[in-house]
Protein backbone atom coordinates (compact mmCIF):
# COMPACT_ATOMS: atom_id res chain seq x y z
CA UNK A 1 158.09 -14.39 53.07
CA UNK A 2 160.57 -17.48 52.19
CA UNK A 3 159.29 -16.40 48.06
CA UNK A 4 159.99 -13.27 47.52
CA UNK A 5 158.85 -12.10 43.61
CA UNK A 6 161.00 -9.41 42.16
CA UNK A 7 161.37 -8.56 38.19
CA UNK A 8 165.30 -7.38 38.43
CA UNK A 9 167.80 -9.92 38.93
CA UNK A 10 170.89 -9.17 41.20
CA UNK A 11 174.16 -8.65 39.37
CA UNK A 12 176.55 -11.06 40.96
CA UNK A 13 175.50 -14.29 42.96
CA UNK A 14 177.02 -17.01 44.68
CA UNK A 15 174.59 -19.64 43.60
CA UNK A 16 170.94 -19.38 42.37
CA UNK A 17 168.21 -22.00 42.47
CA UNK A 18 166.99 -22.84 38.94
CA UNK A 19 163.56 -24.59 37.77
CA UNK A 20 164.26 -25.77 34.90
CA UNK A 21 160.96 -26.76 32.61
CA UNK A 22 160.88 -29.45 29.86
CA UNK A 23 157.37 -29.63 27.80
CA UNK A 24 155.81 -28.88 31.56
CA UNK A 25 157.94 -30.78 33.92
CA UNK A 26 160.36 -29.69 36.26
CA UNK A 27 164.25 -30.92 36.20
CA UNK A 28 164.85 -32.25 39.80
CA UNK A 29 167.26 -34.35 41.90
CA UNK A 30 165.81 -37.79 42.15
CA UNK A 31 166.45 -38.52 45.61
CA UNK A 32 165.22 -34.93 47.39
CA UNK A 33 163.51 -33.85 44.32
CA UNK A 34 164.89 -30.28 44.79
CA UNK A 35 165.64 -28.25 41.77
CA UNK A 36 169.46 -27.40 40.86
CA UNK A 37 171.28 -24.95 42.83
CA UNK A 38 174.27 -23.55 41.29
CA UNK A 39 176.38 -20.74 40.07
CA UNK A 40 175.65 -21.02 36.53
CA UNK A 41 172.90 -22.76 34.72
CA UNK A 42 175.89 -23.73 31.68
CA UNK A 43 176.94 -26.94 34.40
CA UNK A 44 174.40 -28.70 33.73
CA UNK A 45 175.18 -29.13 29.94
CA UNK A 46 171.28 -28.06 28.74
CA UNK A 47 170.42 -26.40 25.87
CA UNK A 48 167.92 -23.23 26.88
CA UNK A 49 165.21 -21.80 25.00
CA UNK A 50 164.38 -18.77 27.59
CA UNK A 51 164.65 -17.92 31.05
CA UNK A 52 162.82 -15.52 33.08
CA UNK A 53 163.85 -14.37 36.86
CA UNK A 54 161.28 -15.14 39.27
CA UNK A 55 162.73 -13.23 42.70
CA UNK A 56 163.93 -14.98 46.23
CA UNK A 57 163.72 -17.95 47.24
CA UNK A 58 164.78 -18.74 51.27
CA UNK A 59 167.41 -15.89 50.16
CA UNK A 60 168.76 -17.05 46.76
CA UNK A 61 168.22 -15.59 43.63
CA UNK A 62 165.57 -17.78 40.90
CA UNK A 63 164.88 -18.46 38.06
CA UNK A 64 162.33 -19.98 35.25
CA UNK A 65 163.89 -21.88 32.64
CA UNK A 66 163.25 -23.85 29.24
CA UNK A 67 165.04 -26.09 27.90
CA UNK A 68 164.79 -28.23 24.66
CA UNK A 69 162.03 -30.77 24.17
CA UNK A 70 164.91 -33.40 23.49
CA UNK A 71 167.59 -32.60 26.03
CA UNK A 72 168.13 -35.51 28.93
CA UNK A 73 167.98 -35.33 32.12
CA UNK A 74 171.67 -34.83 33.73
CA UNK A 75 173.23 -37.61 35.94
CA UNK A 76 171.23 -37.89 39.21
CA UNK A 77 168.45 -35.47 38.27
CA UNK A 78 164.96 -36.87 36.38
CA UNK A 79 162.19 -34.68 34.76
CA UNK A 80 159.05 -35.10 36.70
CA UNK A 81 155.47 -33.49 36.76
CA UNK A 82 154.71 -30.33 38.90
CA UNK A 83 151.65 -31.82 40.34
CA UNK A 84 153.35 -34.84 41.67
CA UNK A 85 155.64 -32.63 43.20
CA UNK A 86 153.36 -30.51 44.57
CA UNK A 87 152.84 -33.25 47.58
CA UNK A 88 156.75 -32.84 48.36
CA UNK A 89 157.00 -28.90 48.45
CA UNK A 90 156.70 -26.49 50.97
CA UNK A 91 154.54 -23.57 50.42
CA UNK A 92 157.30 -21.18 49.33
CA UNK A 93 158.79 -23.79 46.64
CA UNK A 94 154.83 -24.05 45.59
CA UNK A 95 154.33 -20.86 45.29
CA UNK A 96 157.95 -20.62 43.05
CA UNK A 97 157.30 -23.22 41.06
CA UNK A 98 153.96 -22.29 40.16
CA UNK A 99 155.09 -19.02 39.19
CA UNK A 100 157.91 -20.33 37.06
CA UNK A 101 155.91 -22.91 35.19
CA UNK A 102 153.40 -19.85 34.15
CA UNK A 103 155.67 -17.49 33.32
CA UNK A 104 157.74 -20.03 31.17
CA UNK A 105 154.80 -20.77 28.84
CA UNK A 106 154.03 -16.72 29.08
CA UNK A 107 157.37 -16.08 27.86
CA UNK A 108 157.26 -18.67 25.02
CA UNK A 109 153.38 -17.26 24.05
CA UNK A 110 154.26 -13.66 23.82
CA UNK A 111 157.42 -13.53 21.85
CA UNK A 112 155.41 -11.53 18.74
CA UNK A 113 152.88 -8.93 19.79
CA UNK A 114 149.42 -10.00 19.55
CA UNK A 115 148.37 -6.29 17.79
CA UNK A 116 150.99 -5.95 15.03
CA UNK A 117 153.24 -9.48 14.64
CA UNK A 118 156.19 -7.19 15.45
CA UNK A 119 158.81 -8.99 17.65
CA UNK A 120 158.62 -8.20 21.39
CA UNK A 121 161.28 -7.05 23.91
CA UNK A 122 160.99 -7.65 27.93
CA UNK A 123 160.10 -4.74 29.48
CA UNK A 124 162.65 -3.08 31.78
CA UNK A 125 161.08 -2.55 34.94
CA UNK A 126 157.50 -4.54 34.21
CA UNK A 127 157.03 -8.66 33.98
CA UNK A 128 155.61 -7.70 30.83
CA UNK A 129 157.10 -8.05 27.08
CA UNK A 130 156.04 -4.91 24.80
CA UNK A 131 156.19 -4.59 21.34
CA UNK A 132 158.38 -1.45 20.08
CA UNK A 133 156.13 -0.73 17.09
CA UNK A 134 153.05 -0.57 18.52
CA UNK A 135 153.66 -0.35 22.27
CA UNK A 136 151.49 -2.93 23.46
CA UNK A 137 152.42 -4.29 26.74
CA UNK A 138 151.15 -8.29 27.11
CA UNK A 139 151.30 -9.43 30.72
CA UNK A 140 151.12 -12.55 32.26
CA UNK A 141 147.50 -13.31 32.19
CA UNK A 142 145.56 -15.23 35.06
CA UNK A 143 142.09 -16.94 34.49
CA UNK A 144 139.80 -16.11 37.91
CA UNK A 145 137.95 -18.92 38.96
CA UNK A 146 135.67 -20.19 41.69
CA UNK A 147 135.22 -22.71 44.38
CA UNK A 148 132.06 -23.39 45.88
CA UNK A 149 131.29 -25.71 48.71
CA UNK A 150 127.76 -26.16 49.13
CA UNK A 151 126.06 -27.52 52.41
CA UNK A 152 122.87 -28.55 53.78
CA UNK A 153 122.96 -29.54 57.94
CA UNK A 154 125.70 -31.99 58.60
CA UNK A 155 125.77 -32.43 54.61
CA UNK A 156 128.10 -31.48 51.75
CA UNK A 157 127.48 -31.23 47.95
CA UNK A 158 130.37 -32.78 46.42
CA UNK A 159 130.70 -33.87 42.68
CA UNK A 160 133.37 -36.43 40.46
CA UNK A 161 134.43 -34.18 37.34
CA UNK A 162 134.60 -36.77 34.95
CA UNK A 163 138.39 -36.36 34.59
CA UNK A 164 138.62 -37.41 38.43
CA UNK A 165 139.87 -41.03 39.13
CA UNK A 166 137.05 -43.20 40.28
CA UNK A 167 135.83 -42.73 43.80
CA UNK A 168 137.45 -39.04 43.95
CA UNK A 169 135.16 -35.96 44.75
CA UNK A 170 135.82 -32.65 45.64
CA UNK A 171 134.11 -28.92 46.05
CA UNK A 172 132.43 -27.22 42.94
CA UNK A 173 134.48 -24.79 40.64
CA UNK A 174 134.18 -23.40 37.12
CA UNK A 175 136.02 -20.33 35.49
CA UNK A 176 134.55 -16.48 35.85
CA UNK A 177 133.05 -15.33 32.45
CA UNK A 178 133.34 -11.57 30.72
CA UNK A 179 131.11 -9.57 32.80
CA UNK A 180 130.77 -11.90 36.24
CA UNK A 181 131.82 -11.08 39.59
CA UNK A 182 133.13 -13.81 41.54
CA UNK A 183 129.51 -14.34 42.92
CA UNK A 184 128.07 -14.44 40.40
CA UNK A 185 129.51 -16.94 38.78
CA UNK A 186 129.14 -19.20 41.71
CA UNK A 187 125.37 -19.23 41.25
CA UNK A 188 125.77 -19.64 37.60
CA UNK A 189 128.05 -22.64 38.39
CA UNK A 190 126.44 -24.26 40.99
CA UNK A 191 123.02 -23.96 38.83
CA UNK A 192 124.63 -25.08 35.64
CA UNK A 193 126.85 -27.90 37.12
CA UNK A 194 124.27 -29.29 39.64
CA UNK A 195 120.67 -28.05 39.27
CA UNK A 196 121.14 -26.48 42.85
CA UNK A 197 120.12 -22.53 44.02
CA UNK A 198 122.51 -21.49 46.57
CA UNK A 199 122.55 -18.56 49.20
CA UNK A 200 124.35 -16.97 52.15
CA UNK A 201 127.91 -17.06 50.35
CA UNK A 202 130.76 -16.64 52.56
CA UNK A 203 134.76 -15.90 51.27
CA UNK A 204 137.24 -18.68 52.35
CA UNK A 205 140.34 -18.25 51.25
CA UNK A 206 142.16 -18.07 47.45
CA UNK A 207 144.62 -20.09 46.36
CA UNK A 208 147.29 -19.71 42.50
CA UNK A 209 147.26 -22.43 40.74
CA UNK A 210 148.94 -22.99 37.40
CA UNK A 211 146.85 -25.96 35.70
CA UNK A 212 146.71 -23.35 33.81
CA UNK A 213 147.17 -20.34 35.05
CA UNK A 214 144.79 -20.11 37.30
CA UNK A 215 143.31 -18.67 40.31
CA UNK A 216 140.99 -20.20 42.69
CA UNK A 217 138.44 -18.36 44.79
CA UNK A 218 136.71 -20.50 47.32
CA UNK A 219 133.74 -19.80 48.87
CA UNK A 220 131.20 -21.94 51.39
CA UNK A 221 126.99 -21.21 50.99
CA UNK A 222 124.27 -22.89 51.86
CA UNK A 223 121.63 -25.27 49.96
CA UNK A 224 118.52 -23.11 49.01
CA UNK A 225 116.58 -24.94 46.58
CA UNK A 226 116.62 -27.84 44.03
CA UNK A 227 117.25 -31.17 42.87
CA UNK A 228 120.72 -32.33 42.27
CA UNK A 229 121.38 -33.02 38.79
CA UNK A 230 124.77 -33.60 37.12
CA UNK A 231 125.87 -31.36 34.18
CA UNK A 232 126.39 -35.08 31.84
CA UNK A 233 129.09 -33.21 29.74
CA UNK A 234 131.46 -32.43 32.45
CA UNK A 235 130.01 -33.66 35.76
CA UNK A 236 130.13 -37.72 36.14
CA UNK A 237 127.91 -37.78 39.57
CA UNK A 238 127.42 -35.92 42.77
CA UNK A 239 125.63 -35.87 45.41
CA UNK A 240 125.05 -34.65 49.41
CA UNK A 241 127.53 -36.35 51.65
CA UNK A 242 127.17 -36.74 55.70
CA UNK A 243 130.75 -35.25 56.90
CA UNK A 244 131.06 -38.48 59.02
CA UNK A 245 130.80 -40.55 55.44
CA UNK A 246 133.11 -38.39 53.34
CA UNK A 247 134.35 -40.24 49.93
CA UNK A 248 138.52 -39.65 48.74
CA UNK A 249 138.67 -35.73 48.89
CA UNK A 250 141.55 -34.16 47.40
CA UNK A 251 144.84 -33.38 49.40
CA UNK A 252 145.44 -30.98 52.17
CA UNK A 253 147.66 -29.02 49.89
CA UNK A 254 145.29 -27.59 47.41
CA UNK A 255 142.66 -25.28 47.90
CA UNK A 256 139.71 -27.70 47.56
CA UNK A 257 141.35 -29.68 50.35
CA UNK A 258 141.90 -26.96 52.62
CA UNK A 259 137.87 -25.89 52.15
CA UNK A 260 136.46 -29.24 52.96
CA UNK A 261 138.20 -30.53 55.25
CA UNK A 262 137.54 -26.52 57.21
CA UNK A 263 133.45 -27.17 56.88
CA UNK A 264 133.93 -30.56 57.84
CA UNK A 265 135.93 -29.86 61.05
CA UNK A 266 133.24 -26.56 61.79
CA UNK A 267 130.08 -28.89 61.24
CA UNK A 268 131.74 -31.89 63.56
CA UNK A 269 132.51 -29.45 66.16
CA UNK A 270 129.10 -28.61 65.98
CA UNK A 271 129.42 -24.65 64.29
């Protein structure tokens, strides 16, 4: 694995890469947009809230950093969103990143125990941060969600969350509930979001994904029953599409991306 997580940091190092976080964006170079690689995170003249060590990356120690909401960008460097960045990443500076960006705002959230108010202390050999009074451990929490991609034929249900920019629609999703398994809530979804029964699911693939903290299960079923009908509160339209008329689907590197464009390649091939 080119990202390799690990909890202790090395003693010594030669250089280290460092992703450096200001109110959620990363510090990079504005030409390569790579983060900073150096010996110690003092050259770059920030002032730093917290940092957290993330583990290897391509054979160099990380790490996760914050710095002050007001500090500048140094010379040559700009502070630019994750998502943006995304497109430009491999998979092993995605999967670093992400990490880093989640466990920033963990570290920041969890500095006072959520039992007792006592101050917390980072846990020796955990990625957790435990309180000494009360002995409560609080770990980096992850919200399970799912993906659904429903079809019908040489059809796919795809919807425009109204936060989507106009013409944009991707694969169904919404976030587990107390109680749920993973199927579950994709019939729940799919029903609430869509007015549509479903059956037949099959597991695709899972994919982290820190806006916020999240991870996405995708799965493909079939069309059983039922009108579509758009949730009006968080649903602006969907509808069946013919995967030879597809509208703007999201990019290859997300999870959404990776499930349509799958189907669509399966169903055109005839599968």
């Amino acid at each position: 694995m080119a990202f390799i997580p690990l909890i202790v940091p090395p003693a010594a190092f030669a250089t280290a890469r460092w992703f450096v976080f200001q109110k959620g964006r990363l510090l990079v170079h504005v030409e390569s947009a790579a983060v900073p690689r150096l010996a110690n995170l003092a050259e770059l003249g920030l002032t730093v809230q917290r940092y957290v060590f993330l583990g290897s990356l391509h054979g160099e120690p990380s790490f996760a950093v914050e710095a002050e909401a007001d500090c500048p960008a140094p010379e040559g460097m700009a502070w630019e969103g994750l998502r943006g960045l995304f497109m430009r990443y491999d998979d092993a500076h995605i999967a670093a990143a992400g990490r880093a960006v989640q466990l920033v705002d963990w570290d920041r959230d969890h500095q006072f125990c959520g039992r007792c108010a006592a101050p917390t202390l980072r846990h020796e050999h955990e990625r957790g941060r435990e309180c000494p009074r009360c002995k409560l451990v609080a770990y980096p929490r992850i919200a399970p969600a799912m993906m659904a991609l429903v079809k019908r034929d040489r059809q796919l249900l795809l919807a425009r969350a109204s936060r989507f920019p106009e013409g944009m629609f991707s694969a169904l999703a919404g976030f587990v509930e107390a109680g749920e398994s993973v199927e579950d809530t994709v019939t729940r979804e799919v029903r609430e979001e869509v007015g549509v029964e479903v059956s037949n699911l099959r597991y695709f693939g899972s994919q982290s994904w820190p806006f916020p903290n999240s991870l996405m299960i995708a799965f493909v079923c079939d069309y059983a029953s039922g009108e579509v009908t758009a949730q009006e509160d968080e649903i602006a339209e969907a509808r069946w599409f013919d995967v030879d008329e597809l509208p703007t689907i999201p990019p290859g590197i997300s999870i959404a991306g990776k499930l349509i464009r799958s189907v669509v390649e399966e169903l055109r091939g005839g599968r």
